[in-house]
N, C-alpha and C. Protein backbone atom coordinates (compact mmCIF):
# COMPACT_ATOMS: atom_id res chain seq x y z
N UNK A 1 99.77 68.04 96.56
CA UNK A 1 100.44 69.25 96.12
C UNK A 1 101.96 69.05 96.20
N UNK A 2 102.63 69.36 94.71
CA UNK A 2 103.78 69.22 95.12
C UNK A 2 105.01 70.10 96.08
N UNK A 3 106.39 69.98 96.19
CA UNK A 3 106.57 71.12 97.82
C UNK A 3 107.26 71.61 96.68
N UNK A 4 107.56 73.08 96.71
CA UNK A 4 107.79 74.00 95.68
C UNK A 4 109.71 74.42 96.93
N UNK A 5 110.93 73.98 95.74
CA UNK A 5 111.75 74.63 96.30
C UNK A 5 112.25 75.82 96.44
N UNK A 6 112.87 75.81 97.41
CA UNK A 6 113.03 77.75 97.81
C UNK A 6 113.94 78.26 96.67
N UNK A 7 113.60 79.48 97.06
CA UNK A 7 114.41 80.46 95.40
C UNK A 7 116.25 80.15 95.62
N UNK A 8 116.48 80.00 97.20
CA UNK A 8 117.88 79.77 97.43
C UNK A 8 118.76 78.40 96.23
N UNK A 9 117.84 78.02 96.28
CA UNK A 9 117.90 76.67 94.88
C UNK A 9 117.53 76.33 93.79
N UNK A 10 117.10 77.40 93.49
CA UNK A 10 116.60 77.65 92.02
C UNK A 10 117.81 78.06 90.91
N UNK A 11 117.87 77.27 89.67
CA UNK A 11 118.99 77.55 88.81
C UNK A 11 118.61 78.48 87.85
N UNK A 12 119.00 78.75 86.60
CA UNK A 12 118.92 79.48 85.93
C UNK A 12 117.59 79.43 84.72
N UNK A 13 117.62 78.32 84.85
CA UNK A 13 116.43 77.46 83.89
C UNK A 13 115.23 77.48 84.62
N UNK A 14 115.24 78.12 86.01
CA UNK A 14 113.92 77.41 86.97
C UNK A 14 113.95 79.43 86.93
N UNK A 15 114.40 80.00 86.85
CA UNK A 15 114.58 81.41 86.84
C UNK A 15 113.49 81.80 85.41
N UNK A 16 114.18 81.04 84.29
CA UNK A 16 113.24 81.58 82.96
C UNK A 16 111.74 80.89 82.84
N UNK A 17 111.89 79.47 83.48
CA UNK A 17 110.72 78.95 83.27
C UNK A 17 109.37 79.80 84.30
N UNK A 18 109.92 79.82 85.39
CA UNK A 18 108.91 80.69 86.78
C UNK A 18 109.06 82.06 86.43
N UNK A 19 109.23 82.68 85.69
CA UNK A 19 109.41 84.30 85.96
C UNK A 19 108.37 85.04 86.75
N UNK A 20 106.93 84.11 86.38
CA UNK A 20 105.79 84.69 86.71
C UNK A 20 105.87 84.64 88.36
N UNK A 21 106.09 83.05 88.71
CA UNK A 21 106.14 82.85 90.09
C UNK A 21 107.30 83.82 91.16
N UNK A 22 108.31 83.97 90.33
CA UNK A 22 109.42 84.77 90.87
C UNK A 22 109.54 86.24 91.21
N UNK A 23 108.43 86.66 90.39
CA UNK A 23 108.26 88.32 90.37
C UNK A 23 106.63 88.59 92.08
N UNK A 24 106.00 87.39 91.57
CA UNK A 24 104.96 87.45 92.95
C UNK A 24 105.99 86.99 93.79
N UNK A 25 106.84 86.41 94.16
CA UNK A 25 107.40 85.86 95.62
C UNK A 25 108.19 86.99 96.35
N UNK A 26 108.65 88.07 94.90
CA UNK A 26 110.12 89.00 95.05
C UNK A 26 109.41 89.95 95.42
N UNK A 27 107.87 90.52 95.42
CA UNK A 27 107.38 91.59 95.30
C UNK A 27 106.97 92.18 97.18
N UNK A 28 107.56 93.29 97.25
CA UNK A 28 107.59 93.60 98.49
C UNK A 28 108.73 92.88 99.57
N UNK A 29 109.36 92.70 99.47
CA UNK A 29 110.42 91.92 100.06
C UNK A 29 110.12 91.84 101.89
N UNK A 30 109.54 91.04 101.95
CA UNK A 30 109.85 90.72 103.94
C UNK A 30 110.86 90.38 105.07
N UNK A 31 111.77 89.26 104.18
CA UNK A 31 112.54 88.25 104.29
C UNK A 31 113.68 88.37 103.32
N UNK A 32 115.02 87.97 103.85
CA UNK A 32 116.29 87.50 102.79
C UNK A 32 116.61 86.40 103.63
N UNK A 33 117.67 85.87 102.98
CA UNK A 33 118.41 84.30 102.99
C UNK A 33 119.27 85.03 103.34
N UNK A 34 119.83 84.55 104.95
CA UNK A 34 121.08 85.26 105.22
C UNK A 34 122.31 84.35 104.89
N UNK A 35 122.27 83.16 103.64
CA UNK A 35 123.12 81.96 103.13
C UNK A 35 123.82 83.24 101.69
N UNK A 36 122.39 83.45 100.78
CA UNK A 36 122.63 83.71 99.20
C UNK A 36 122.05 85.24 99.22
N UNK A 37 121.39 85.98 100.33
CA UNK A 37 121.37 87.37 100.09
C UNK A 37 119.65 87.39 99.31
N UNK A 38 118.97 86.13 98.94
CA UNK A 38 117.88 86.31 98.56
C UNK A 38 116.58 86.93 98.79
N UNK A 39 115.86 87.76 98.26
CA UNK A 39 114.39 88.49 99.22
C UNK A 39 113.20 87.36 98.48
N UNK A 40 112.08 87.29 99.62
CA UNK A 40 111.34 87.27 99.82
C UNK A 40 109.88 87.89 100.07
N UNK A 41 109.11 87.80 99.92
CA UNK A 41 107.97 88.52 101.00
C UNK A 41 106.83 87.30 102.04
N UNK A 42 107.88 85.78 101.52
CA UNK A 42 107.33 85.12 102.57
C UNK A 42 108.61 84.43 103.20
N UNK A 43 108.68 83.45 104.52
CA UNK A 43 109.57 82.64 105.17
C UNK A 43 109.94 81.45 103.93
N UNK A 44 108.89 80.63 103.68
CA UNK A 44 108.93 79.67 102.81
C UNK A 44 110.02 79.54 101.71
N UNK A 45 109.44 80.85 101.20
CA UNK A 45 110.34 80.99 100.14
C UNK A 45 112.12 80.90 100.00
N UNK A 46 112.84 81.06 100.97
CA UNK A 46 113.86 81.03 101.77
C UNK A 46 114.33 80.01 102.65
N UNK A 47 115.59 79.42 102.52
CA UNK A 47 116.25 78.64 102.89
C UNK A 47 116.40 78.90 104.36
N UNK A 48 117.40 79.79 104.56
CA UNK A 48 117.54 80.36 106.09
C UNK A 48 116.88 81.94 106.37
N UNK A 49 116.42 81.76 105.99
CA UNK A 49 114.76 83.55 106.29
C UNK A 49 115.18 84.00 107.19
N UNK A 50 115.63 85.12 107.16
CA UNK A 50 115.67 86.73 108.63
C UNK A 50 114.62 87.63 108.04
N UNK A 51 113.89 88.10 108.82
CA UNK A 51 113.10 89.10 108.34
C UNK A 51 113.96 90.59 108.08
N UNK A 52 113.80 91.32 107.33
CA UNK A 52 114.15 92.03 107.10
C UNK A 52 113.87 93.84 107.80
N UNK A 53 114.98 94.53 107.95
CA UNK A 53 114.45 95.57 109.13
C UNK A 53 113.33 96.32 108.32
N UNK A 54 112.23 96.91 109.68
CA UNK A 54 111.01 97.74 108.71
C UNK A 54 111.19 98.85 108.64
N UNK A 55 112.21 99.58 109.71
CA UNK A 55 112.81 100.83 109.36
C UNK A 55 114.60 100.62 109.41
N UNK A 56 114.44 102.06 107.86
CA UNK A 56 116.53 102.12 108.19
C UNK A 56 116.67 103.25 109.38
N UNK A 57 117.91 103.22 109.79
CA UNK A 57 117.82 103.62 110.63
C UNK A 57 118.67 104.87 110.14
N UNK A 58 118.93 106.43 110.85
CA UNK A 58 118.03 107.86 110.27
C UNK A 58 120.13 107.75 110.04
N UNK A 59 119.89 107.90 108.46
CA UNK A 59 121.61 108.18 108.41
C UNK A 59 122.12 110.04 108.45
N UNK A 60 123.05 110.13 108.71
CA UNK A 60 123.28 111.63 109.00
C UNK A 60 124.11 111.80 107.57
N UNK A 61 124.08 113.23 107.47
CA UNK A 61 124.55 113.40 106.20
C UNK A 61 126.18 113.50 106.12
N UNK A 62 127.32 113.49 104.82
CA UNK A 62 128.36 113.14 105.23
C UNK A 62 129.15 114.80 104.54
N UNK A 63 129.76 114.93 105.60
CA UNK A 63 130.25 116.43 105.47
C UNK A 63 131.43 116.19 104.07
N UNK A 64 131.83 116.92 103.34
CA UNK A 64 133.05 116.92 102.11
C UNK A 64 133.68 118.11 102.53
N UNK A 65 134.64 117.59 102.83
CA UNK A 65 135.72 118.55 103.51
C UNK A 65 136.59 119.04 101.64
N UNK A 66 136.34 120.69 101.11
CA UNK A 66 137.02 120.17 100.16
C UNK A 66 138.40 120.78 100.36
């Protein structure tokens, strides 16, 4: 099997040829590349992989003073 490189290295041509592969890897996001900002929904897929937080955390609303 050949080793499939991470999306962090994928050019523009590997973008049109995989679309199929690119839309299953992107779907649900788990993981980004904290190098290029890339998501994931596996480690693999990603160069330097952080998982991504599972909750945001509770923003307060922003007063407009007019």
């Amino acid at each position: 099997m050949a080793k499939v490189k991470s999306l962090c290295k994928w050019k523009e041509k590997d973008i049109a040829k995989r679309i199929d592969l690119l839309t299953a890897i992107t779907e649900e996001p788990k993981f980004a590349c904290k190098k290029c900002a890339r998501v994931a929904n596996t480690k693999k897929a990603l160069c330097k992989a952080v998982p991504l937080a599972t909750r945001l955390p509770k923003i307060e609303r922003l007063r407009v003073v007019a």
